[in-house]
C-alpha atoms as a PDB file:
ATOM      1  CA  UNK A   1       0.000   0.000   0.000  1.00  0.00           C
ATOM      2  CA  UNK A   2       1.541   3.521  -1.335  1.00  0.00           C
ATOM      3  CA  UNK A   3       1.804   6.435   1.512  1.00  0.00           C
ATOM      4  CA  UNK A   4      -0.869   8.411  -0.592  1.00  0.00           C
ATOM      5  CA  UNK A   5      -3.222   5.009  -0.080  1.00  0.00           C
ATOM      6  CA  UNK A   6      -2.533   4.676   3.665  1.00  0.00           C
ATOM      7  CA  UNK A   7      -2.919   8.635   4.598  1.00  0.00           C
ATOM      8  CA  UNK A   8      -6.289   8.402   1.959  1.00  0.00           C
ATOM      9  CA  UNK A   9      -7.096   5.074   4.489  1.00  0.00           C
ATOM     10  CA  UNK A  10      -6.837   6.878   7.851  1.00  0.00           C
ATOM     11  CA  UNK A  11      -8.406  10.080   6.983  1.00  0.00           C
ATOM     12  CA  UNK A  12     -11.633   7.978   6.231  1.00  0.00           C
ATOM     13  CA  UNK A  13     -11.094   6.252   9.089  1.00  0.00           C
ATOM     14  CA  UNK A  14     -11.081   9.476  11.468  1.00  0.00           C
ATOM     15  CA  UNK A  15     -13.952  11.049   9.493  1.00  0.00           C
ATOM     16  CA  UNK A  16     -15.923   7.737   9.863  1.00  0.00           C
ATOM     17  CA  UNK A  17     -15.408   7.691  14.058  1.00  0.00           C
ATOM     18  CA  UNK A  18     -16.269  11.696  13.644  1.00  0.00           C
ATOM     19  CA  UNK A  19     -19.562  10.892  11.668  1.00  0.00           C
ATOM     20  CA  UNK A  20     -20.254   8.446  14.273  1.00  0.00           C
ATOM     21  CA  UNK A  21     -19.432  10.679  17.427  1.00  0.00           C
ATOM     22  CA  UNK A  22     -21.889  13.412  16.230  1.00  0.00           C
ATOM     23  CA  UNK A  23     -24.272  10.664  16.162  1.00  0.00           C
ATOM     24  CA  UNK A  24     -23.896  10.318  19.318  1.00  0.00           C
ATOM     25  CA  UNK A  25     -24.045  13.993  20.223  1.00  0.00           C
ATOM     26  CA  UNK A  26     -27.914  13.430  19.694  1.00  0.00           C
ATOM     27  CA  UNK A  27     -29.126  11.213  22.345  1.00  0.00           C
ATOM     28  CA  UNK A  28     -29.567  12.617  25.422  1.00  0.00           C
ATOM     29  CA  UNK A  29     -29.552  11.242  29.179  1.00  0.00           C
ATOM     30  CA  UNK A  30     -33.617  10.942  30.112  1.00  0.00           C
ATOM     31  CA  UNK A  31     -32.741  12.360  33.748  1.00  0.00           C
ATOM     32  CA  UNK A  32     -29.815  14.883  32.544  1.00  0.00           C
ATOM     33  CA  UNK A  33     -30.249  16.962  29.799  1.00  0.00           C
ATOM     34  CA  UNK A  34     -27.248  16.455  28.778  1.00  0.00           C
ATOM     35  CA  UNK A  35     -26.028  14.281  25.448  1.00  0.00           C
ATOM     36  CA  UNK A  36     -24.046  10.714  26.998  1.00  0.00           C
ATOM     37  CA  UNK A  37     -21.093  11.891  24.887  1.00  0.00           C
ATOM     38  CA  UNK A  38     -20.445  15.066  26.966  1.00  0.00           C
ATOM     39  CA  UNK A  39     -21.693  13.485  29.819  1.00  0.00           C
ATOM     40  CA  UNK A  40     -18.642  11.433  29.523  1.00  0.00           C
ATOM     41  CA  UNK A  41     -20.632   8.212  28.990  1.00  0.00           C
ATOM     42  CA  UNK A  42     -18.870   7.033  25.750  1.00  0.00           C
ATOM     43  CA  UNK A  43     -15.375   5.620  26.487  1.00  0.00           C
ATOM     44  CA  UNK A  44     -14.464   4.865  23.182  1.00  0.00           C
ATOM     45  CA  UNK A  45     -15.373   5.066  19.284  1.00  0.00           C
ATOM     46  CA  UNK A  46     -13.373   2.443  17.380  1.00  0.00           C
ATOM     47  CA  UNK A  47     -13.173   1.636  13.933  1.00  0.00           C
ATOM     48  CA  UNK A  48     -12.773  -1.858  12.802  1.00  0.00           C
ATOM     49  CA  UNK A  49     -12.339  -3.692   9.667  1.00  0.00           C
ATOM     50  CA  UNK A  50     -14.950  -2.821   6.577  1.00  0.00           C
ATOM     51  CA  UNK A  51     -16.174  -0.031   8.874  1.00  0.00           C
ATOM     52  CA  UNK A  52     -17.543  -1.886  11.788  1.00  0.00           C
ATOM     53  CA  UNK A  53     -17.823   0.337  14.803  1.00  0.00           C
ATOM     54  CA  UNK A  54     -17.367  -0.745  17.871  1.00  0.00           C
ATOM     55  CA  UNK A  55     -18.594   1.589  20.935  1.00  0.00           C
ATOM     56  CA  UNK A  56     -17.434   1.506  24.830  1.00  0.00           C
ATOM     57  CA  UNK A  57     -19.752   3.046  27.170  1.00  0.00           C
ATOM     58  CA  UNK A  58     -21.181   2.987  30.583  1.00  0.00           C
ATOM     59  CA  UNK A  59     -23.799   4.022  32.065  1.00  0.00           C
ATOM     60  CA  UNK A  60     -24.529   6.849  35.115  1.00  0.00           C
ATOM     61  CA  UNK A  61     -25.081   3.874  37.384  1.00  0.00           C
ATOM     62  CA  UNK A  62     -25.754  -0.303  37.040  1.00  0.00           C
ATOM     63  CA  UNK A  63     -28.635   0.040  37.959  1.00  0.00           C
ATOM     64  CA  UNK A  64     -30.066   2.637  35.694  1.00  0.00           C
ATOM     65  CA  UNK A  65     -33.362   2.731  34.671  1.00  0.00           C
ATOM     66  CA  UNK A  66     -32.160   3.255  31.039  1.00  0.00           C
ATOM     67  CA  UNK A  67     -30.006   0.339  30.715  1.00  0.00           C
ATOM     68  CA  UNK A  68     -31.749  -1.331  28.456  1.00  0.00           C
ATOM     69  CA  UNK A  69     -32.640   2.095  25.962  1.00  0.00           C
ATOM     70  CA  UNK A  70     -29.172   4.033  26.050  1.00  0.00           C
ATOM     71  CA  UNK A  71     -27.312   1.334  24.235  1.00  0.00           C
ATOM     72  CA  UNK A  72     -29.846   0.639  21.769  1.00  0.00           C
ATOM     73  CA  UNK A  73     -30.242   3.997  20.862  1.00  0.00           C
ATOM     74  CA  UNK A  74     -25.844   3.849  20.806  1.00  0.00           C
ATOM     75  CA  UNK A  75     -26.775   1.008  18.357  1.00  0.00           C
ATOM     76  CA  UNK A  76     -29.710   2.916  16.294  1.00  0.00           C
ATOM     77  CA  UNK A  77     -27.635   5.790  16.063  1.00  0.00           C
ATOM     78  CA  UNK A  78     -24.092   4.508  14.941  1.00  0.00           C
ATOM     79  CA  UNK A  79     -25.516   2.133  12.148  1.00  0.00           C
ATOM     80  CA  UNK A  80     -27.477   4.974  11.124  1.00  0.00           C
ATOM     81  CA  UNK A  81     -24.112   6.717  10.177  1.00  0.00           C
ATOM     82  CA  UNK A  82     -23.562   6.869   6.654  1.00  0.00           C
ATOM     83  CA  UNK A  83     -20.734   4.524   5.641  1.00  0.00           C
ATOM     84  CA  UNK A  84     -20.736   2.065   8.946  1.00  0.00           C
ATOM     85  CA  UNK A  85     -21.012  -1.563   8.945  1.00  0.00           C
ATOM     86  CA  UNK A  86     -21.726  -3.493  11.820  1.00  0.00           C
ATOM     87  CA  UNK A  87     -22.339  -1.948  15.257  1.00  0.00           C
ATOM     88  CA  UNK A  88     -21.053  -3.749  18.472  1.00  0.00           C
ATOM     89  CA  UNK A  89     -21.846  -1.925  21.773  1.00  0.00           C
ATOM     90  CA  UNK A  90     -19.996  -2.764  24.665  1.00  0.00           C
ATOM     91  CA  UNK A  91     -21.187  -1.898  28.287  1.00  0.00           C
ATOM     92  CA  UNK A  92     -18.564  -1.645  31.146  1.00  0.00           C
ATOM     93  CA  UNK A  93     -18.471  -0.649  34.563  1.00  0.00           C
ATOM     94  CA  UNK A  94     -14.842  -0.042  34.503  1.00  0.00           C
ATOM     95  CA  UNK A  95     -13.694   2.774  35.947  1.00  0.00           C
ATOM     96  CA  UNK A  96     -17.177   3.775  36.990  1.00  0.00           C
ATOM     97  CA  UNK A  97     -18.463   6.721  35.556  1.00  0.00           C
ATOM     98  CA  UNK A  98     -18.910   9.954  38.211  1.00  0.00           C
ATOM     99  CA  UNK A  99     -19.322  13.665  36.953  1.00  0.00           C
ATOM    100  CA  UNK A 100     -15.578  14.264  36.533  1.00  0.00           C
ATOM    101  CA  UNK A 101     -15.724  12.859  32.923  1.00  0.00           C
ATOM    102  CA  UNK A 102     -18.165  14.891  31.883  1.00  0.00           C
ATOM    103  CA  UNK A 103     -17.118  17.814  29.880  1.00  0.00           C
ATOM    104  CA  UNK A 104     -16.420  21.222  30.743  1.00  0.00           C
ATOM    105  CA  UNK A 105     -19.661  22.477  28.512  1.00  0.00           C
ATOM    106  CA  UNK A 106     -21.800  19.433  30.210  1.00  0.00           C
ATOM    107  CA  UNK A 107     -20.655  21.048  34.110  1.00  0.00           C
ATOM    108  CA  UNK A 108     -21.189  24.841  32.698  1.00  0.00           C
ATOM    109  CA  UNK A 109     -25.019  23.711  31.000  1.00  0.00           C
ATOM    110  CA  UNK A 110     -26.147  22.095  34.729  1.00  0.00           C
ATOM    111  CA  UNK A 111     -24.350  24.998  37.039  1.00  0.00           C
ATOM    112  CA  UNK A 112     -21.114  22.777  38.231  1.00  0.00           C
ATOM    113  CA  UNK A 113     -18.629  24.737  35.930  1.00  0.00           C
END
């Protein structure tokens, strides 16, 4: 693979895992009003072979009464990107999420900024 074909590679790479973190910009906690990417929810955006994404997140607690609708509308909303293939979501509980990773605009919109 030429230089030119590699650098051509990667920038559609990072535009793809841009594409999809927008798409995630648009679901919103049901208790916060906050989206779960600035509330520091997504852990990572990775982008696999033939454009499967794979997404780490958490949730605000285990036992949230979303559980079951966040990650589905992670799912919904990734494959829903133009140009991705498969979606795989992947819940963790490690590290735990708290309101230190949520961004600096997510603590200024709720008063904590």
């Amino acid at each position: 693979m030429s230089e030119s074909s590699t650098q051509h590679s990667l920038t559609g790479t990072a535009s793809l895992r841009d594409r999809v973190i927008e798409s995630l910009h648009t679901i919103y906690d049901p208790e916060i009003p906050i989206d779960i990417y600035e509330l520091g929810l997504i852990y990572e955006v990775r982008i696999e072979d033939v454009n499967n994404v794979v997404v780490v997140m958490t949730l605000t607690t285990p036992n949230c009464p979303s559980a079951q609708a966040i990650p589905a509308e992670v799912t919904k909303a990734a494959r829903e990107t133009e140009g991705v293939g498969e979606v795989e979501v992947q819940i963790t509980f490690d590290p735990p999420w708290d309101k230190s990773m949520m961004s600096e605009a997510a603590l200024f919109s709720i008063g904590m900024f």
